[in-house]
N, C-alpha and C. Protein backbone atom coordinates (compact mmCIF):
# COMPACT_ATOMS: atom_id res chain seq x y z
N UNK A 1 75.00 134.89 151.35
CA UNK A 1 75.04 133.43 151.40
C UNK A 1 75.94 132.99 152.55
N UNK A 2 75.56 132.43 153.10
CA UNK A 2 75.98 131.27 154.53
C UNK A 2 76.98 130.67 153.79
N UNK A 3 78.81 130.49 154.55
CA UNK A 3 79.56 130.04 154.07
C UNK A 3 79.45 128.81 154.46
N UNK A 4 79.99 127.31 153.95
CA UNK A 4 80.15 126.14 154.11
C UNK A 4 80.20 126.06 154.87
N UNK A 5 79.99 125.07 156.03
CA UNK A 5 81.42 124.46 156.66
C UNK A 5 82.14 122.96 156.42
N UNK A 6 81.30 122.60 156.18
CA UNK A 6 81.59 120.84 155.84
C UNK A 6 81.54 120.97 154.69
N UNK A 7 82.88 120.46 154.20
CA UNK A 7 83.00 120.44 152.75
C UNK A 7 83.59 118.79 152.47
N UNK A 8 83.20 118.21 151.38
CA UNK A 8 83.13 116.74 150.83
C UNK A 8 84.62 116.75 149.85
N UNK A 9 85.47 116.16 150.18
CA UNK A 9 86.49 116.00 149.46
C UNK A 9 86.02 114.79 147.76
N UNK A 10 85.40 113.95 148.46
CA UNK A 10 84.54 112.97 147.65
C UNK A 10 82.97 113.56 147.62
N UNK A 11 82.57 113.72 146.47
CA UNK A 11 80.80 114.57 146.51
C UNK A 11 79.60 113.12 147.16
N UNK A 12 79.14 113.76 147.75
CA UNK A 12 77.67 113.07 148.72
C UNK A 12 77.13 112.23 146.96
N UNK A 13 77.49 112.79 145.97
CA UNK A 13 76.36 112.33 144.95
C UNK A 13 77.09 111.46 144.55
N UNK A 14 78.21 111.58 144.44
CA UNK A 14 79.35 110.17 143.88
C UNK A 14 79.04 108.87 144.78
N UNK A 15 79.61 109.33 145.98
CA UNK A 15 79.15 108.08 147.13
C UNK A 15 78.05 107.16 146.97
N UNK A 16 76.74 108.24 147.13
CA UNK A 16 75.29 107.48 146.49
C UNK A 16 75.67 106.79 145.63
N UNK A 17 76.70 106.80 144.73
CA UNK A 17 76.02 105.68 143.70
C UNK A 17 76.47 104.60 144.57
N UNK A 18 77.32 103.94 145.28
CA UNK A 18 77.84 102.69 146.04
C UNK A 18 76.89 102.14 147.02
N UNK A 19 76.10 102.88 147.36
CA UNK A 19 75.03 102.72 148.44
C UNK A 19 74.42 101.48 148.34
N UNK A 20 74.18 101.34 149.62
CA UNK A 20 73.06 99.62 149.29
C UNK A 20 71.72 100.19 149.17
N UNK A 21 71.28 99.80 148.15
CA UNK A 21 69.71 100.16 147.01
C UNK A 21 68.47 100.30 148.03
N UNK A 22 68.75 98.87 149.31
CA UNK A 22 67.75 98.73 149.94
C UNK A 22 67.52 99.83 151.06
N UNK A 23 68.77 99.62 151.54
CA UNK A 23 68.99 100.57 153.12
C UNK A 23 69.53 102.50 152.61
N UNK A 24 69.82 102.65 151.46
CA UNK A 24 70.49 103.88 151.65
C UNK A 24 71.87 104.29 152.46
N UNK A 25 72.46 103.29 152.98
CA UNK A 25 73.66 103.54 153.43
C UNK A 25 75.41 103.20 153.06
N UNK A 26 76.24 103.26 152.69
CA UNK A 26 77.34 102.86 152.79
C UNK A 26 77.95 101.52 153.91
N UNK A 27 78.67 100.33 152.63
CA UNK A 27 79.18 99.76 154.09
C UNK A 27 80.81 100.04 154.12
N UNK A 28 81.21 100.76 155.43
CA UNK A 28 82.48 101.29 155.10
C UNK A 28 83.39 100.17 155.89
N UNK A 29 84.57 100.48 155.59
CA UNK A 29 85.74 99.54 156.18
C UNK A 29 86.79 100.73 156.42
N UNK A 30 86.94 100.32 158.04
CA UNK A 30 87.70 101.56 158.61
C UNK A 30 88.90 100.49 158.82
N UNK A 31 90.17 100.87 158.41
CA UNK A 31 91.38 100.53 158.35
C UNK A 31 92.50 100.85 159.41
N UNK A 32 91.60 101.37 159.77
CA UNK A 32 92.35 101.92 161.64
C UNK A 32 91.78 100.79 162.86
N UNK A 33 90.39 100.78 162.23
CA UNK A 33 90.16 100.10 163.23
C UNK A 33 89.88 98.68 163.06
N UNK A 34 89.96 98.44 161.57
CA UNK A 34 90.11 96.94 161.04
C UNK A 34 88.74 96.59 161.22
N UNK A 35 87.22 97.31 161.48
CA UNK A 35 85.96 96.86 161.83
C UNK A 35 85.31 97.70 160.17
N UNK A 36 84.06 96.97 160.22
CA UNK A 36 83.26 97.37 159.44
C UNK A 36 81.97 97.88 160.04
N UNK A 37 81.50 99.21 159.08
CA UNK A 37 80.59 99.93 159.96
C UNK A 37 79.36 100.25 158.69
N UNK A 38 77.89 100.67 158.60
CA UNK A 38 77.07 100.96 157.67
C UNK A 38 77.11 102.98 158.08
N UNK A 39 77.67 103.73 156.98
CA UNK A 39 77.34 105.07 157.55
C UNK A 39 76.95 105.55 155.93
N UNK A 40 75.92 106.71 156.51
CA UNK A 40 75.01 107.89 155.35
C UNK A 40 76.19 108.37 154.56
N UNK A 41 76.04 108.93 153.08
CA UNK A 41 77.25 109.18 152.30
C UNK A 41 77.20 110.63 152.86
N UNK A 42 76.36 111.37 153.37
CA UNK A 42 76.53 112.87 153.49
C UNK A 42 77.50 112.95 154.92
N UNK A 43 77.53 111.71 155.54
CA UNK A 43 78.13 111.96 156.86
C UNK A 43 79.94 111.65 156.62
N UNK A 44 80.24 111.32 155.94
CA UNK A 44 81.98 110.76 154.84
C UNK A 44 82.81 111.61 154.02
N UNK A 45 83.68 111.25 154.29
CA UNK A 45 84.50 112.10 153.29
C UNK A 45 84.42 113.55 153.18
N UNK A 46 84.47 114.30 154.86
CA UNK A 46 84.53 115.24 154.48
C UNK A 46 84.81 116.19 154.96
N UNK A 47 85.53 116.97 155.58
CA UNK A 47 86.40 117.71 156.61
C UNK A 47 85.93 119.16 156.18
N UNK A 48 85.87 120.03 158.16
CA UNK A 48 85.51 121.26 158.21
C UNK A 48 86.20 121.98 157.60
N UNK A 49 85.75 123.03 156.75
CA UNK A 49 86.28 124.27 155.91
C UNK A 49 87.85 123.66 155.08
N UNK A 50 87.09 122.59 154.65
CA UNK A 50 88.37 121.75 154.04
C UNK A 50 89.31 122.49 153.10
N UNK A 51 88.43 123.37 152.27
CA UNK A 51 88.03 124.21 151.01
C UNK A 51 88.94 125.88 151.50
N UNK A 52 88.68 126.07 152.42
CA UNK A 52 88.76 127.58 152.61
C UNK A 52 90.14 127.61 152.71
N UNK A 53 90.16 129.07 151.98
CA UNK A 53 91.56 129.60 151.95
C UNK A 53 91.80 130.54 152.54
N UNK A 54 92.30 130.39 153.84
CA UNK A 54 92.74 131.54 154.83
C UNK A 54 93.87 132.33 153.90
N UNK A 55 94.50 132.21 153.12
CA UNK A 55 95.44 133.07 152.89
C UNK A 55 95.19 134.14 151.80
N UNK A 56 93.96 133.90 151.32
CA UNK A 56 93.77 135.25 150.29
C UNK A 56 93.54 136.37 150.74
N UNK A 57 94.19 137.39 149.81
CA UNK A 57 93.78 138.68 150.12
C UNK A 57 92.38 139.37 150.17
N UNK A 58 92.26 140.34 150.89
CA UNK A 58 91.44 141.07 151.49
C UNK A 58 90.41 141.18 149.89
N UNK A 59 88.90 140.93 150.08
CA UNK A 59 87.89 141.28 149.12
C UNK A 59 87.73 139.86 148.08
N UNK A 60 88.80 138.72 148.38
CA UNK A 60 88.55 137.90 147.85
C UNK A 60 87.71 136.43 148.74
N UNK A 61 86.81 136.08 148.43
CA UNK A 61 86.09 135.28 149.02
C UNK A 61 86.51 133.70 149.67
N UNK A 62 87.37 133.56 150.93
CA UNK A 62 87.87 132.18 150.88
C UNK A 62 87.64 130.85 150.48
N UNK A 63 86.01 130.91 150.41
CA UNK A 63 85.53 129.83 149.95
C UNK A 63 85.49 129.73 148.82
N UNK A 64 85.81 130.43 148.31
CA UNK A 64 85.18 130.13 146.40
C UNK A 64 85.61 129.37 146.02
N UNK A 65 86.51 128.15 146.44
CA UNK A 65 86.75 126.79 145.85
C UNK A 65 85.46 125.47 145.77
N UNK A 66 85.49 125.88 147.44
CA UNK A 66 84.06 124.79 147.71
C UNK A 66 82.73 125.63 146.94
N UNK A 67 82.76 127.31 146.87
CA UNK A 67 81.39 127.36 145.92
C UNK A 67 81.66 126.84 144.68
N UNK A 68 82.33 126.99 144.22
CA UNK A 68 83.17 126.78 142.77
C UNK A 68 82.34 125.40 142.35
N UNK A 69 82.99 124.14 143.22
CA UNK A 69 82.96 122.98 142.95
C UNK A 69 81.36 122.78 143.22
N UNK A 70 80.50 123.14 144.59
CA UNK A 70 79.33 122.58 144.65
C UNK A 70 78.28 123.72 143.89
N UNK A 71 78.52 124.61 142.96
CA UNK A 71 77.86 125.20 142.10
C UNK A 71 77.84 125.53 140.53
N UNK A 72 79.01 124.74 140.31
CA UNK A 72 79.47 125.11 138.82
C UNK A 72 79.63 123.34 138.58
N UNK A 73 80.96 122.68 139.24
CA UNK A 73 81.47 121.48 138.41
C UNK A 73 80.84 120.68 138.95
N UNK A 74 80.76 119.95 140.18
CA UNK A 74 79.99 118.90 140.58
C UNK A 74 78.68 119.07 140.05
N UNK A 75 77.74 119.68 140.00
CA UNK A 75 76.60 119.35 139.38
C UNK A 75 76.50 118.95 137.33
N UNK A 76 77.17 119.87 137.09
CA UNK A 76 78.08 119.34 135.81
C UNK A 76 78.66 117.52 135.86
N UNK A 77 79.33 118.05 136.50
CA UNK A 77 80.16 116.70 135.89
C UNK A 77 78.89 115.34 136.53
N UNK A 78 78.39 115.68 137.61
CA UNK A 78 77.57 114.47 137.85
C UNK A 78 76.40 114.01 136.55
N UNK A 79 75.70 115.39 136.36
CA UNK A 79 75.14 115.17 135.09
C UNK A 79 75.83 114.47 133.88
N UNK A 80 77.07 114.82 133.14
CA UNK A 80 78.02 114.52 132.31
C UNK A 80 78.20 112.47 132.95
N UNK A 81 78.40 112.50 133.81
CA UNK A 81 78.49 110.88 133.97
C UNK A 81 77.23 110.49 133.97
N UNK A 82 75.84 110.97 134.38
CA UNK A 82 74.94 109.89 134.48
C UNK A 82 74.62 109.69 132.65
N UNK A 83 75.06 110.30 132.10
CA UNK A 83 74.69 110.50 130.75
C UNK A 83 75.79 109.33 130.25
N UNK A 84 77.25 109.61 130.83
CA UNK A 84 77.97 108.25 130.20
C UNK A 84 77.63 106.90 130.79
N UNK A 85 76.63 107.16 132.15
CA UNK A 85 76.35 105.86 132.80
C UNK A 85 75.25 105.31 132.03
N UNK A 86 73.95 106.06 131.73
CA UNK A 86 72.77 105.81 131.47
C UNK A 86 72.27 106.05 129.97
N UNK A 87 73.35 107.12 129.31
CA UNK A 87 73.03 107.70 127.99
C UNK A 87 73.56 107.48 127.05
N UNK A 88 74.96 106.79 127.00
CA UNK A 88 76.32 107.02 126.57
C UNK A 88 76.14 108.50 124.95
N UNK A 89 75.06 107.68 124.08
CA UNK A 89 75.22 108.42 123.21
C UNK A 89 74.92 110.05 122.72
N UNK A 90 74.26 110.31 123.86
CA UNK A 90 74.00 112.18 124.47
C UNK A 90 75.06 112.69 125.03
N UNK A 91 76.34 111.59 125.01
CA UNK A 91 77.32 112.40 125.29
C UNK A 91 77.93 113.30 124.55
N UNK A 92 78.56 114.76 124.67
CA UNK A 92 78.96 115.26 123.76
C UNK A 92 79.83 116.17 124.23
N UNK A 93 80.71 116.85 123.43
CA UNK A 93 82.36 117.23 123.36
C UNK A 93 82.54 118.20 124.79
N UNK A 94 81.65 118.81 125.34
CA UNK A 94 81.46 119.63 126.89
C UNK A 94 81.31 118.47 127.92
N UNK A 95 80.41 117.71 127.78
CA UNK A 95 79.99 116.73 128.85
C UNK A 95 81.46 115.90 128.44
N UNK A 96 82.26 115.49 127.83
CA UNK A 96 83.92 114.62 128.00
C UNK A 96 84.59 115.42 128.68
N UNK A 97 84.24 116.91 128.45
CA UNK A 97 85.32 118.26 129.23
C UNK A 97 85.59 117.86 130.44
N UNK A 98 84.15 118.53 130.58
CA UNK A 98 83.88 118.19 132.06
C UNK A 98 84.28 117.25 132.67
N UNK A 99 84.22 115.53 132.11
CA UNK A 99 84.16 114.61 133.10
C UNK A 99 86.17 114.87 133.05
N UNK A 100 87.14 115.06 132.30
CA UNK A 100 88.04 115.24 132.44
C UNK A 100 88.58 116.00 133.41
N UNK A 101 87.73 117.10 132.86
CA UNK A 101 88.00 117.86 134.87
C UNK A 101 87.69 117.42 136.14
N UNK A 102 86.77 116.80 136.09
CA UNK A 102 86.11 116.72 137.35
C UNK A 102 87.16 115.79 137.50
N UNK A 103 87.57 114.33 137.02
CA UNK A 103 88.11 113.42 137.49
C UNK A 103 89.80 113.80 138.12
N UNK A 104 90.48 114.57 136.92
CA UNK A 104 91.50 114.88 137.60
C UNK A 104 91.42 115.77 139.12
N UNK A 105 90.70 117.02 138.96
CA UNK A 105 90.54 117.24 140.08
C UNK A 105 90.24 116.57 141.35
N UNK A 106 89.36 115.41 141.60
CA UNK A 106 89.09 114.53 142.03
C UNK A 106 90.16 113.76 142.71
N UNK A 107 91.42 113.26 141.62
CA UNK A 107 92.32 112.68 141.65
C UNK A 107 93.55 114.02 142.95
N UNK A 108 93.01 115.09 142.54
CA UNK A 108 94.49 116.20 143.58
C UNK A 108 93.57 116.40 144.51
N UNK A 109 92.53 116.61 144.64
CA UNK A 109 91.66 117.28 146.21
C UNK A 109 92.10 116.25 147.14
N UNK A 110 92.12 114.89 146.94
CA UNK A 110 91.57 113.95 148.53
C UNK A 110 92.73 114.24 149.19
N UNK A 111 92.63 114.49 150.77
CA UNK A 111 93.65 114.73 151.59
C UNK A 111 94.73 114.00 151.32
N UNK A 112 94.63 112.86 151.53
CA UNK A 112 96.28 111.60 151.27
C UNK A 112 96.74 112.44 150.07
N UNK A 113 96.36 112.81 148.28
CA UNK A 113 97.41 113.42 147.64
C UNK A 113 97.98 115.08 148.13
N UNK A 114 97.07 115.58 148.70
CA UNK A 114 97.83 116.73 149.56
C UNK A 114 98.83 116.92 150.47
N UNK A 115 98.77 115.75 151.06
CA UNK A 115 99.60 115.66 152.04
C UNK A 115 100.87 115.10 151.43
N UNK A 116 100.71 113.82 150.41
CA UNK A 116 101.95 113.47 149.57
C UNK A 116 102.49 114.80 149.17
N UNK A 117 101.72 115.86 148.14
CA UNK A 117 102.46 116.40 147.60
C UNK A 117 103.53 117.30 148.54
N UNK A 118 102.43 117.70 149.53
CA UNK A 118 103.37 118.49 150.89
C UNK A 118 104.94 117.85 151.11
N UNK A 119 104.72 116.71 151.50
CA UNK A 119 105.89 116.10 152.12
C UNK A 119 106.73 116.00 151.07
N UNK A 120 106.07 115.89 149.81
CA UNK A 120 107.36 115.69 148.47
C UNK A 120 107.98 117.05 148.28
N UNK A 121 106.93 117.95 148.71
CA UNK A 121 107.68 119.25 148.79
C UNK A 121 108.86 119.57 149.52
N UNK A 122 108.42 119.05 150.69
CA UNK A 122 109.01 119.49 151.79
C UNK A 122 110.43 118.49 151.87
N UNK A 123 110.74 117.57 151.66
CA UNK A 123 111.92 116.36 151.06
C UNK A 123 112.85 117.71 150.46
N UNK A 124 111.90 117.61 148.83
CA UNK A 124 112.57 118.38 147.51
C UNK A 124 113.70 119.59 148.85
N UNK A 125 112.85 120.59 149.62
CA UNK A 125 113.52 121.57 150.12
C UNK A 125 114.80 121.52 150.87
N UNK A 126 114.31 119.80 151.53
CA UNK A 126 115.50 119.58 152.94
C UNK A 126 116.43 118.97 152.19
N UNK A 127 116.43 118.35 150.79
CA UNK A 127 117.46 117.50 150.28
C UNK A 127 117.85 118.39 149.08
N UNK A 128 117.05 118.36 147.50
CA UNK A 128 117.66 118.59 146.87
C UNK A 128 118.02 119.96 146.52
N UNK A 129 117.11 120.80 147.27
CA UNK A 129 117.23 122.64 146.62
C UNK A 129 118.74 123.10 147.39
N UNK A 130 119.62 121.89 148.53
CA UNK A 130 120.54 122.39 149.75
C UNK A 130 121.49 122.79 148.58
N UNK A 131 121.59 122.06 147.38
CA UNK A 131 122.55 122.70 146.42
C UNK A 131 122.51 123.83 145.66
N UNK A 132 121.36 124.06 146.08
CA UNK A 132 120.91 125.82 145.33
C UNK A 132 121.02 127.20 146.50
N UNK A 133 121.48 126.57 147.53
CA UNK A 133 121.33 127.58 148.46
C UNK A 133 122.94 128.08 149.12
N UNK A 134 122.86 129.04 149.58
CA UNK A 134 124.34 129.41 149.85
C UNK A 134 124.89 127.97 151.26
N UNK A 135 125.97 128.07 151.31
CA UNK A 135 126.50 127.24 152.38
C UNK A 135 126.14 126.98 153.56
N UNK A 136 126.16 128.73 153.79
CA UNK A 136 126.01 128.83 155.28
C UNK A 136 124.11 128.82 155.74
N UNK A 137 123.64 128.54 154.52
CA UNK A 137 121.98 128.81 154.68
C UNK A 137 121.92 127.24 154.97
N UNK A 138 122.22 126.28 154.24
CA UNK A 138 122.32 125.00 153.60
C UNK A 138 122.63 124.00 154.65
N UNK A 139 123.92 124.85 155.44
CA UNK A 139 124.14 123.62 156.99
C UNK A 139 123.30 124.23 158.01
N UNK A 140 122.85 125.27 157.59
CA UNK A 140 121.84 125.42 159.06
C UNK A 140 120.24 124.81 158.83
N UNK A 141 120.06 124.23 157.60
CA UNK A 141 118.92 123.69 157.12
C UNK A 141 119.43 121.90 157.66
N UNK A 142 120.50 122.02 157.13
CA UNK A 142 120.50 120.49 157.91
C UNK A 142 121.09 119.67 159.28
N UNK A 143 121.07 121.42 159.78
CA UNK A 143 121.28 120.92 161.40
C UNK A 143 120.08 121.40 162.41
N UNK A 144 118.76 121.67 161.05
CA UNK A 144 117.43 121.75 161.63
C UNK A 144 117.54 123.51 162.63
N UNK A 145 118.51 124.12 161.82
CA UNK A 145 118.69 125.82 162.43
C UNK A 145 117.85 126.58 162.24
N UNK A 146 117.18 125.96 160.92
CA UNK A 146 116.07 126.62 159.62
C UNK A 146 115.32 125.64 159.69
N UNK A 147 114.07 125.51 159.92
CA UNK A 147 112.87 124.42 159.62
C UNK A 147 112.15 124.93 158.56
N UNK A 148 111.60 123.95 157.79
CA UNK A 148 111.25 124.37 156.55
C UNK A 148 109.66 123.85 156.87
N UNK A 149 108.95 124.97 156.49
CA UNK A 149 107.52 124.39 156.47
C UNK A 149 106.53 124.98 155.62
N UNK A 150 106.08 124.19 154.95
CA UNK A 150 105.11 124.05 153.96
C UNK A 150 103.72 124.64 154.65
N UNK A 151 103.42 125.68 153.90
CA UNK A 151 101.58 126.14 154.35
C UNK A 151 100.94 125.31 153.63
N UNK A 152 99.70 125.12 154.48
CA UNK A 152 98.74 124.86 153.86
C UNK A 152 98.25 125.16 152.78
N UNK A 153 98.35 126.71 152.39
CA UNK A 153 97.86 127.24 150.81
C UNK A 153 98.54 126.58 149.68
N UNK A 154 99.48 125.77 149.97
CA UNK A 154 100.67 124.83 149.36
C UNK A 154 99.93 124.15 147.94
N UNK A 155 98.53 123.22 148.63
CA UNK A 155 97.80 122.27 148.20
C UNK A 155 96.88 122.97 147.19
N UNK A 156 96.24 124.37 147.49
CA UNK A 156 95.79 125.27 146.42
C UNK A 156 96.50 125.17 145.41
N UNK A 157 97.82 125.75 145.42
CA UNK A 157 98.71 126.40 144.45
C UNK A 157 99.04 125.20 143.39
N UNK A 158 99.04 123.61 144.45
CA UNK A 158 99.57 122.88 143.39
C UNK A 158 97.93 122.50 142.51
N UNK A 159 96.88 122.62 143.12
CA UNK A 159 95.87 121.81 142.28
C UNK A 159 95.62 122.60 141.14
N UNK A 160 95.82 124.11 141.33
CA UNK A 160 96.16 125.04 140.58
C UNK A 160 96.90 124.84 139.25
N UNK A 161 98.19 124.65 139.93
CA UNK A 161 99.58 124.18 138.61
C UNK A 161 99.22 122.97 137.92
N UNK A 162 98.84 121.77 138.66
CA UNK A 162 97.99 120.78 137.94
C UNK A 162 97.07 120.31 137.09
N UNK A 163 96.07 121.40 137.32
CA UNK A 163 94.62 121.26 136.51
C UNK A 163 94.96 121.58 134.76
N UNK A 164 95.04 120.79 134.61
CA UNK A 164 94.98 120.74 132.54
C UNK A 164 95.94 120.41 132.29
N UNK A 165 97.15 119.58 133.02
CA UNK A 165 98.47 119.21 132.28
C UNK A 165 98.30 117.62 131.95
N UNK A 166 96.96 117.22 132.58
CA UNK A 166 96.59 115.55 132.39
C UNK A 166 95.38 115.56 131.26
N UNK A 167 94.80 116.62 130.75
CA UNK A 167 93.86 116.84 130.11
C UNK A 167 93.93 116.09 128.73
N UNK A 168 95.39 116.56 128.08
CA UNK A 168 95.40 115.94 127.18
C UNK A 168 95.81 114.24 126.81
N UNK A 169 95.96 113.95 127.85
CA UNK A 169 96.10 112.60 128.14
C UNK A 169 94.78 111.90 128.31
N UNK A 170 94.07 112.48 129.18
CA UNK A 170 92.79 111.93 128.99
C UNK A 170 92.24 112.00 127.59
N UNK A 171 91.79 112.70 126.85
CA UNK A 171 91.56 112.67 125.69
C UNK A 171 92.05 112.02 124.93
N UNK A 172 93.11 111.31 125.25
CA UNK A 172 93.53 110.12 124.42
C UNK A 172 93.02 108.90 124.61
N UNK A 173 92.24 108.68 126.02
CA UNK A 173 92.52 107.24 126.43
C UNK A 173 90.96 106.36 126.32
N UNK A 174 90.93 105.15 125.89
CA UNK A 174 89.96 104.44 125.37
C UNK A 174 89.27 104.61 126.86
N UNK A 175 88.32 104.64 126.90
CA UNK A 175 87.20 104.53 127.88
C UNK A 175 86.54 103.28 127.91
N UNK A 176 86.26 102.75 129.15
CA UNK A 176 85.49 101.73 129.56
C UNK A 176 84.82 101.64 130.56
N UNK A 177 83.17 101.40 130.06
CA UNK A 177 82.16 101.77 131.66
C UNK A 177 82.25 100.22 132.03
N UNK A 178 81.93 99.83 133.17
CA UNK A 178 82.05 98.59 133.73
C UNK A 178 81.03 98.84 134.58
N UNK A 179 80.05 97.48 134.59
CA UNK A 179 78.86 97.39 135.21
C UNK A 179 78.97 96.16 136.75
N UNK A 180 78.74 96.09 137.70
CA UNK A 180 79.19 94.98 138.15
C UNK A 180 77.83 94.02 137.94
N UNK A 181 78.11 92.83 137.86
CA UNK A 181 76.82 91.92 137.93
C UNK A 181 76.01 91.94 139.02
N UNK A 182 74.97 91.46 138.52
CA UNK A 182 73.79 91.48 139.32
C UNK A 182 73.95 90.96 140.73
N UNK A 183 74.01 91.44 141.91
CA UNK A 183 74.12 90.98 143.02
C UNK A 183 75.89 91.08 143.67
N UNK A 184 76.15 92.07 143.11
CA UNK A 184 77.57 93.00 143.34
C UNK A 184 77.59 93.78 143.31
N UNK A 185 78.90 94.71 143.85
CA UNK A 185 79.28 95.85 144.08
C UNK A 185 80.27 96.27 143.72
N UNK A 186 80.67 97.26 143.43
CA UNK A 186 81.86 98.00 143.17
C UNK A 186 82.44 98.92 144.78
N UNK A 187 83.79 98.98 144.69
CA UNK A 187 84.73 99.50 146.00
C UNK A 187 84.97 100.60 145.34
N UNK A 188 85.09 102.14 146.18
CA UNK A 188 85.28 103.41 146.16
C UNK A 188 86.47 103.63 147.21
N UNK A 189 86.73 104.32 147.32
CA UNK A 189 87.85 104.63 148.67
C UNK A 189 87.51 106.62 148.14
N UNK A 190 88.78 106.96 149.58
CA UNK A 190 88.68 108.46 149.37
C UNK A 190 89.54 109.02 148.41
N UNK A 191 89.93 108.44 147.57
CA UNK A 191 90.71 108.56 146.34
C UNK A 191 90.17 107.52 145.17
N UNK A 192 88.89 108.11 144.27
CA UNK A 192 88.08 107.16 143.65
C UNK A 192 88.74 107.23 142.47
N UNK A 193 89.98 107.75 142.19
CA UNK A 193 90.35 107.98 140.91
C UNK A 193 91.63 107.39 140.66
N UNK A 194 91.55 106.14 139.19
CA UNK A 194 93.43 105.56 139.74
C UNK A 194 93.39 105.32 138.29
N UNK A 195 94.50 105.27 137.62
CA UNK A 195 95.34 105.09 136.64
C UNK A 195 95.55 104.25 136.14
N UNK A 196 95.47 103.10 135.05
CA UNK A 196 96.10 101.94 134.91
C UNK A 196 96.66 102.06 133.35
């Protein structure tokens, strides 16, 4: 099998649903450039070998995150929502699993929380661990003698440590589908997942 290369931080099938009905396209709002543009959902949200993990050892497959997700959960969990979109009452105790996973995960993949968690990492190291470290390690960390830098495999490890500590929280929480009225839309961003 042909490895990825473009991998979707947000899935092409999620996007579709925002699409305009008539045209098939997205209308996006680029915040850099303060303009509004119409682009395809397969062309969004989605950075080369986003997925791959250069740092595993030898015989283990780097991609198996992005196979993971576009062969096991995303098709899952998309099924599992059109059923809470379209079915509600075929929902059942696997299809809630699922959408629990998928969403938190959802919530740690998009670049912006990777990069937060990085930098919160990387803070935690330059400020508070200086009291866990010997003296002479400690002033050479904060006269920049020692640079501290966070790998990339960083963002693995935490989505890793993450996955199922919100689980049971979800399972607590009242659910509500929301439809927009007729001749509206609902807003997505690259972080479709928020808390209230």
């Amino acid at each position: 099998m042909e490895n990825p290369k473009h991998h979707h931080f947000v899935p092409r099938w999620y996007l579709e649903k925002f699409t305009d009905p008539h045209s098939g396209f997205l209308h996006v709002y680029d915040r850099k450039t303060e303009a509004w543009r119409k682009q395809k959902p397969d062309k969004l949200m989605k950075i080369n070998r986003y997925y791959k993990q250069s740092h595993v050892p030898d015989g283990i497959d780097p991609y198996i995150l992005e196979r993971g997700f576009g062969s096991w959960l995303e098709p899952k969990a998309k099924d599992a929502l059109d059923k809470l979109l379209y079915s509600p009452s075929e929902l059942d105790a696997e299809d809630s699993a699922i959408i629990m996973l998928y969403l938190e995960l959802q919530r740690l993949r998009v670049p912006r929380q990777a990069e937060m968690v990085k930098q919160l990492l990387t803070t935690f190291m330059n400020t508070d661990l200086l009291d866990e470290l010997p003296p002479e390690l400690a002033s050479m960390v904060r006269n920049k003698q020692v640079i501290v830098k966070i790998n990339d495999s960083f963002r693995f490890n935490f989505m890793h440590g993450v996955t199922g500590s919100l689980i049971p929280y979800f399972a607590r929480m009242h659910w509500s589908i929301v439809k927009a009225r007729e001749g509206y839309g609902f807003v997505t961003s690259d972080s479709p997942v928020a808390f209230f």
